[in-house]
C-alpha atoms as a PDB file:
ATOM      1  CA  UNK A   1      38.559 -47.890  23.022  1.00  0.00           C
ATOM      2  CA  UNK A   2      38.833 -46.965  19.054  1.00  0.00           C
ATOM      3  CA  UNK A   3      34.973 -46.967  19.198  1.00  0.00           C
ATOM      4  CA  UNK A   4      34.711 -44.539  21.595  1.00  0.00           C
ATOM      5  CA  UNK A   5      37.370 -42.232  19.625  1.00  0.00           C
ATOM      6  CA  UNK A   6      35.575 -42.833  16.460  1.00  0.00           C
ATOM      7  CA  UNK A   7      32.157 -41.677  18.428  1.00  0.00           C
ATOM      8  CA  UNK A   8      33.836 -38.973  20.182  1.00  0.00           C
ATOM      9  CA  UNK A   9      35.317 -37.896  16.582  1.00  0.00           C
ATOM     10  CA  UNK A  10      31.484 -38.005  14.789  1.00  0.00           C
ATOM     11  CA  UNK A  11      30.461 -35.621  17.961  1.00  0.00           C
ATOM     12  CA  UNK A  12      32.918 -33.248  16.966  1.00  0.00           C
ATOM     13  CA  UNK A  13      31.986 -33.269  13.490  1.00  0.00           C
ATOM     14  CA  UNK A  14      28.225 -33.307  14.059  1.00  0.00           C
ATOM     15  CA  UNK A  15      28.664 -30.641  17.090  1.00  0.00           C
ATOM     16  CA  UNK A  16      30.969 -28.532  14.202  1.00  0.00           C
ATOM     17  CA  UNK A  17      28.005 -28.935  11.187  1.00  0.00           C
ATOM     18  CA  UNK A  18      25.689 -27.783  13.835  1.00  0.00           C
ATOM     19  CA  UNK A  19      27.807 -24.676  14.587  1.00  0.00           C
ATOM     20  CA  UNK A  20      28.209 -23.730  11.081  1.00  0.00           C
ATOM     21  CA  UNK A  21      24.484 -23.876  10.567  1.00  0.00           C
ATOM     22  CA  UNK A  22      23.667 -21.797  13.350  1.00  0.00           C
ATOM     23  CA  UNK A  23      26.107 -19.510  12.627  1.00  0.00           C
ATOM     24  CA  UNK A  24      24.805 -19.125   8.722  1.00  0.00           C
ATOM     25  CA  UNK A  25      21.656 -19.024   9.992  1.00  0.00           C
ATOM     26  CA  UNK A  26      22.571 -16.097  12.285  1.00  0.00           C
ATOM     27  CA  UNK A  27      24.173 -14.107   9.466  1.00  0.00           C
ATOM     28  CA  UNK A  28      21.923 -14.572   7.245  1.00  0.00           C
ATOM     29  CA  UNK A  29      18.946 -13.402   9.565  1.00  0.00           C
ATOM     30  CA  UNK A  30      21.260 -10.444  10.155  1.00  0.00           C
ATOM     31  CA  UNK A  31      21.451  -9.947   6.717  1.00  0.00           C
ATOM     32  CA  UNK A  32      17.365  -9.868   6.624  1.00  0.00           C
ATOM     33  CA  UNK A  33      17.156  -7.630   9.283  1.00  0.00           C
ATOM     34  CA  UNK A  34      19.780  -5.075   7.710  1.00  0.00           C
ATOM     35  CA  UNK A  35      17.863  -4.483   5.052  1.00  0.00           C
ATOM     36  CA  UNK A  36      14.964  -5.167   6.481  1.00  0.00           C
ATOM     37  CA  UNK A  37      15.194  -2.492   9.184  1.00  0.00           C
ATOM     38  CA  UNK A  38      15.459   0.396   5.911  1.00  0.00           C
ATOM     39  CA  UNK A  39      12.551  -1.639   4.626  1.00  0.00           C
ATOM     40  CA  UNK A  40      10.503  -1.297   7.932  1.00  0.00           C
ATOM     41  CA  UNK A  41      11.203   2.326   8.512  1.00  0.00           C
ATOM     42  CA  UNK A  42       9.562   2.692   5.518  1.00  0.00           C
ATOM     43  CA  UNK A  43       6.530   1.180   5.952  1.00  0.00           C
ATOM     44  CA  UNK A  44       6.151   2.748   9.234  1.00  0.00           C
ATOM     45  CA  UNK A  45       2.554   4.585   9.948  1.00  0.00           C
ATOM     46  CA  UNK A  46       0.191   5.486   6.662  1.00  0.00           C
ATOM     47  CA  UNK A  47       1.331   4.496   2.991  1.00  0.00           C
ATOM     48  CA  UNK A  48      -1.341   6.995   2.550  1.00  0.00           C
ATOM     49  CA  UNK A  49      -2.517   9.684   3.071  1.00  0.00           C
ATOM     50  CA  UNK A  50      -5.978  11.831   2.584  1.00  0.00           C
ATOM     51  CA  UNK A  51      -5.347  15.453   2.691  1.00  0.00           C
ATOM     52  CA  UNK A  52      -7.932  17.542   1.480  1.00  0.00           C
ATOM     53  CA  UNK A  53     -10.599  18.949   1.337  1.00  0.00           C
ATOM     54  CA  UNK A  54     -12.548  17.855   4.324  1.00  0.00           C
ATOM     55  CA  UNK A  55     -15.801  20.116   3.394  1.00  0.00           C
ATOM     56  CA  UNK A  56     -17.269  19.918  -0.109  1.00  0.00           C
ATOM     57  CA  UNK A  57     -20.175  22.281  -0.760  1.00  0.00           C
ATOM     58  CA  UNK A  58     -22.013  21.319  -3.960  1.00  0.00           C
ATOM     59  CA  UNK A  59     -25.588  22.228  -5.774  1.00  0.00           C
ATOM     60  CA  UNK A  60     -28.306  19.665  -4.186  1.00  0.00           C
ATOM     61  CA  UNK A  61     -29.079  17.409  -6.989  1.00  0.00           C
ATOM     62  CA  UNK A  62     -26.707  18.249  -9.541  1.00  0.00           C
ATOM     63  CA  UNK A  63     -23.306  16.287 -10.079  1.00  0.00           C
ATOM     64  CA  UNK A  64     -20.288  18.663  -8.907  1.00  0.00           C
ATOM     65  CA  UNK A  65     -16.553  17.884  -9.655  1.00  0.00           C
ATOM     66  CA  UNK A  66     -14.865  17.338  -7.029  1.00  0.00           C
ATOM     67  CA  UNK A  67     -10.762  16.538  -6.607  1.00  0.00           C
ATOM     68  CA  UNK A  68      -9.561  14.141  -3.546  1.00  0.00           C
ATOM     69  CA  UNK A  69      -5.918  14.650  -3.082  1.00  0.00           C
ATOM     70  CA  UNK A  70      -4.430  11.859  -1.446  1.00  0.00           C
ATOM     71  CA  UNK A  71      -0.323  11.612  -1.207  1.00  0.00           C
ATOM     72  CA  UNK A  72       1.560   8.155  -1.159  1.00  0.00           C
ATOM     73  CA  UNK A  73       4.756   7.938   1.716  1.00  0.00           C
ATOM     74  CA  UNK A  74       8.128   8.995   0.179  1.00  0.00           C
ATOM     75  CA  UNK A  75       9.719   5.795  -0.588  1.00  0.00           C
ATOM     76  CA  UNK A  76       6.705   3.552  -1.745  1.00  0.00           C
ATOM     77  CA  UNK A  77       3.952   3.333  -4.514  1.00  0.00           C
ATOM     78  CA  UNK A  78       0.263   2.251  -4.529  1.00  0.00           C
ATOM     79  CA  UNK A  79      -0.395   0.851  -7.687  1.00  0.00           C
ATOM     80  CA  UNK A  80      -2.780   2.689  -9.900  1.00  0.00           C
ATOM     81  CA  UNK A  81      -6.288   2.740 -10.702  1.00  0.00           C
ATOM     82  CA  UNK A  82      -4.988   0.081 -13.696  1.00  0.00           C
ATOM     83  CA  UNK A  83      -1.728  -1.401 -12.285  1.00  0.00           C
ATOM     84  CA  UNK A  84      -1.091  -3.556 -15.337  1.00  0.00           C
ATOM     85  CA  UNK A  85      -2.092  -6.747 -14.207  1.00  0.00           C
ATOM     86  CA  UNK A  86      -5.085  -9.020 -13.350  1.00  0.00           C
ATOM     87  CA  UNK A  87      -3.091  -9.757 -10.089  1.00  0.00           C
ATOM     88  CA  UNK A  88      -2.551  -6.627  -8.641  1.00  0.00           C
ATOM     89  CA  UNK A  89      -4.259  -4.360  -6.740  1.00  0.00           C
ATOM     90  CA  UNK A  90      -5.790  -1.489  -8.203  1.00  0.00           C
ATOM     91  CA  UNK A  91      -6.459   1.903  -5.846  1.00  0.00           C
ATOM     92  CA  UNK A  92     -10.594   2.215  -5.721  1.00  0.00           C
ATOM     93  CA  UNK A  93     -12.306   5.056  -4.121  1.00  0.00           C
ATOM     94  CA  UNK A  94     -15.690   4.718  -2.978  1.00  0.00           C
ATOM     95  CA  UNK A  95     -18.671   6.511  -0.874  1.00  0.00           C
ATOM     96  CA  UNK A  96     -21.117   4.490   1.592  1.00  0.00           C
ATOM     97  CA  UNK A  97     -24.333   3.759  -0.470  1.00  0.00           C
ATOM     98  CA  UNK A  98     -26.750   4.987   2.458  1.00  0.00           C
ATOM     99  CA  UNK A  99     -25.219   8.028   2.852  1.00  0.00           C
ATOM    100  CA  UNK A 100     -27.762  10.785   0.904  1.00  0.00           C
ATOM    101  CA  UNK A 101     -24.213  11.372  -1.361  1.00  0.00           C
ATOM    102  CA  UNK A 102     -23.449   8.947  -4.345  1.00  0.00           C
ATOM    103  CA  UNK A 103     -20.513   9.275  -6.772  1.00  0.00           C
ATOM    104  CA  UNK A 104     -22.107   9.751 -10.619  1.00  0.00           C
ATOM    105  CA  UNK A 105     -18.440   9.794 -11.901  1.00  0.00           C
ATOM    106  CA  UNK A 106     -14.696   8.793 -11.009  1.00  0.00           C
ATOM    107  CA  UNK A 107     -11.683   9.919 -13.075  1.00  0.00           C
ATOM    108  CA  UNK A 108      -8.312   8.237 -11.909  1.00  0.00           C
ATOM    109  CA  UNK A 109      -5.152  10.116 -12.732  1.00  0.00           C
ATOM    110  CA  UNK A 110      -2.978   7.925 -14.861  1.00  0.00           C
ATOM    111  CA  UNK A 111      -0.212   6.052 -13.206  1.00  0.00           C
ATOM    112  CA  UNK A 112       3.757   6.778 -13.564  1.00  0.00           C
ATOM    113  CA  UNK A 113       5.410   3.629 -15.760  1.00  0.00           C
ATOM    114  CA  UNK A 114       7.592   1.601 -12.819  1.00  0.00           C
ATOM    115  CA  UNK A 115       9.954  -1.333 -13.667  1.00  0.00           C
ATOM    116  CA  UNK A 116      11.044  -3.373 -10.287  1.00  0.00           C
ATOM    117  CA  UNK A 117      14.854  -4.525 -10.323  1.00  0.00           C
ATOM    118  CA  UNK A 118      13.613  -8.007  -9.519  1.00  0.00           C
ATOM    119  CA  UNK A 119      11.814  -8.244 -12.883  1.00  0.00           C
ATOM    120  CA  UNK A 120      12.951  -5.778 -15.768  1.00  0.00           C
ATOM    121  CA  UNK A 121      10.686  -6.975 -18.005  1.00  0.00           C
ATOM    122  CA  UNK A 122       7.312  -5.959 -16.244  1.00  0.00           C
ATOM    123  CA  UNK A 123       5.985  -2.608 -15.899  1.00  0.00           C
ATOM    124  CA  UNK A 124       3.742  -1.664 -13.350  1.00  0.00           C
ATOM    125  CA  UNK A 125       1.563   1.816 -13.002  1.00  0.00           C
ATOM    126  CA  UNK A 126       1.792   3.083  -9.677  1.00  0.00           C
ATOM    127  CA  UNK A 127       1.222   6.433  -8.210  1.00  0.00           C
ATOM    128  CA  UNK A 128       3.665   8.112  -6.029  1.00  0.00           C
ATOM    129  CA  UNK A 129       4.070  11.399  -4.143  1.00  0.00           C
ATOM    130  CA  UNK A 130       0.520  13.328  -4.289  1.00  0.00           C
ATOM    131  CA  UNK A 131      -2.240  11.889  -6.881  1.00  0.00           C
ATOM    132  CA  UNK A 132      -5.436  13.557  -7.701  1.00  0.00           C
ATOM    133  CA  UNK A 133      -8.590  11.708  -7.816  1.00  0.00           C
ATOM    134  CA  UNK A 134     -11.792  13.618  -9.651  1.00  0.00           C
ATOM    135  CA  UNK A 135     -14.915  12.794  -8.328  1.00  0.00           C
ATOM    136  CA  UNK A 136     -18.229  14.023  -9.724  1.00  0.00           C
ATOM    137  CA  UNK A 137     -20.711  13.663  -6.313  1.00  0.00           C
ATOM    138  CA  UNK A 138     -24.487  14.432  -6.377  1.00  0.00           C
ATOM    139  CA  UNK A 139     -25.834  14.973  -2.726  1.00  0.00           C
ATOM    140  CA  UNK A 140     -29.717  15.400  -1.305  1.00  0.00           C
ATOM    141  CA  UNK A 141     -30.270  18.779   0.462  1.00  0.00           C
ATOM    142  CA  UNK A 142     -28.435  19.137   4.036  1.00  0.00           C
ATOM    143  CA  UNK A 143     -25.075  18.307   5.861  1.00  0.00           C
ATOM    144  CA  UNK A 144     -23.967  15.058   5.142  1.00  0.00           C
ATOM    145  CA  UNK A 145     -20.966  13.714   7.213  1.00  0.00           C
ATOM    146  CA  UNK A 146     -19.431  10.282   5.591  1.00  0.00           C
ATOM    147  CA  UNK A 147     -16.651   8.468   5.432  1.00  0.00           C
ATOM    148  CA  UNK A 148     -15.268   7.369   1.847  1.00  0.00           C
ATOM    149  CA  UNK A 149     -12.864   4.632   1.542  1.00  0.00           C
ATOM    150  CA  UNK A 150      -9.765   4.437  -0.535  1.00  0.00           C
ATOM    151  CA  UNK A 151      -8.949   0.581  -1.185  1.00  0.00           C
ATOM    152  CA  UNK A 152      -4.718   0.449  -2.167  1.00  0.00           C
ATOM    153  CA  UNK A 153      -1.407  -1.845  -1.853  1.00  0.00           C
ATOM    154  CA  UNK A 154       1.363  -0.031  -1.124  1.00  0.00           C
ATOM    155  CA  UNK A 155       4.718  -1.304  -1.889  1.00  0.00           C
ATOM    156  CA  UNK A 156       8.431  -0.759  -2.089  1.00  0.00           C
ATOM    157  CA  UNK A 157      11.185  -1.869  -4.213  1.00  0.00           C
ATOM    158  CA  UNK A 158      11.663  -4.733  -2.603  1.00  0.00           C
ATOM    159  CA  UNK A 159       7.913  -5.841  -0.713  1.00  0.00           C
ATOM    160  CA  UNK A 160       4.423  -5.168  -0.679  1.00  0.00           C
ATOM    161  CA  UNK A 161       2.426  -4.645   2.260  1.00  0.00           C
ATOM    162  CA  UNK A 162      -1.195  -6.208   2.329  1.00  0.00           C
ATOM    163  CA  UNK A 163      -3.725  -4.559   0.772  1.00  0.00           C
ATOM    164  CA  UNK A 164      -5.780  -1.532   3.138  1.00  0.00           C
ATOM    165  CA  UNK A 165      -8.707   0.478   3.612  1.00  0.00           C
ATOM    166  CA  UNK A 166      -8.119   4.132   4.552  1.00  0.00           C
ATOM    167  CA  UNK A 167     -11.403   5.857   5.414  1.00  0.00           C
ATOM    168  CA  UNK A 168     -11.330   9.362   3.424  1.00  0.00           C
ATOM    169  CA  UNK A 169     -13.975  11.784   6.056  1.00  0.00           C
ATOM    170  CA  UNK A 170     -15.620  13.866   4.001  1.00  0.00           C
ATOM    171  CA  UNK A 171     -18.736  16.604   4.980  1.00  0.00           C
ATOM    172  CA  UNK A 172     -20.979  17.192   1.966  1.00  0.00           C
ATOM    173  CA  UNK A 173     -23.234  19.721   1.967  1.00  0.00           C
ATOM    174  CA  UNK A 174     -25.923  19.953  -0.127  1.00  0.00           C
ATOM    175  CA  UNK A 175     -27.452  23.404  -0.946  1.00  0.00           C
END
């Protein structure tokens, strides 16, 4: 009869650490999904986003300047063109190489200093809010639709989202 106290008494106990568990568990997922939920809505549709211009009209030939504005989603960064670190990484633009329209020249802007509360001691470049990208494009003669691409990782304070591929649509015409 003591035995089956004893084993009715290690249930208890085993049933109670089990309980306690679950219940940490529980807060603590509650806990991820608190701050995660600010986190989320965040990262919610495009870190980025191409805005203009759409039509570029340049000499046929001849290298034209050209300036991509692109703006990053209020509460997150993209690292720059040079983020600071072999690691991360950088934003590259780029043009298809078939496409009658080559890039002879990129200028990034340079990136705003960032420190990240998790590590004080490293800085990272990042762009935020709308960034300027010059591009000097030659183009054959004609109307040439394409579709850049603008390679990026866009973070948060507190998480980075994979890395992405936004296509930048761009009509070139050559004259």
């Amino acid at each position: 009869m003591r035995d089956l106290k004893a084993m009715a008494g290690t249930k208890k106990q085993i049933f109670a650490a089990f309980a306690v568990l679950a219940l940490a568990a529980w807060a603590a997922q509650g806990q991820m999904f608190a701050g995660g939920a600010q986190d989320a809505s965040l990262l919610k549709g495009e870190a980025v986003e191409f805005l203009y211009p759409e039509q570029v009209n340049v000499a046929a030939g001849r290298a034209t300047p050209v300036a991509l504005h692109f703006r990053v989603a209020p509460g997150l960064h993209i690292n720059s063109h040079t983020p600071g670190g072999d690691y991360l990484i950088p934003t590259i633009f780029s043009l298809p190489q078939s496409s009658g329209v080559r890039l002879s020249g990129l200028s990034y802007p340079a990136g705003a200093e960032l420190t990240l509360p998790i590590d004080p001691t490293t800085k990272l470049s990042v762009y935020t809010g709308e960034f300027v990208i010059h591009a000097r494009i030659e183009a054959t003669r004609g109307d040439h639709m394409l579709q850049g691409k603008l390679h990026y990782q866009a973070c948060n304070l507190n998480q980075c989202l994979p890395p992405k591929t936004i296509t930048v649509p761009l009509d070139v015409i050559g004259k």
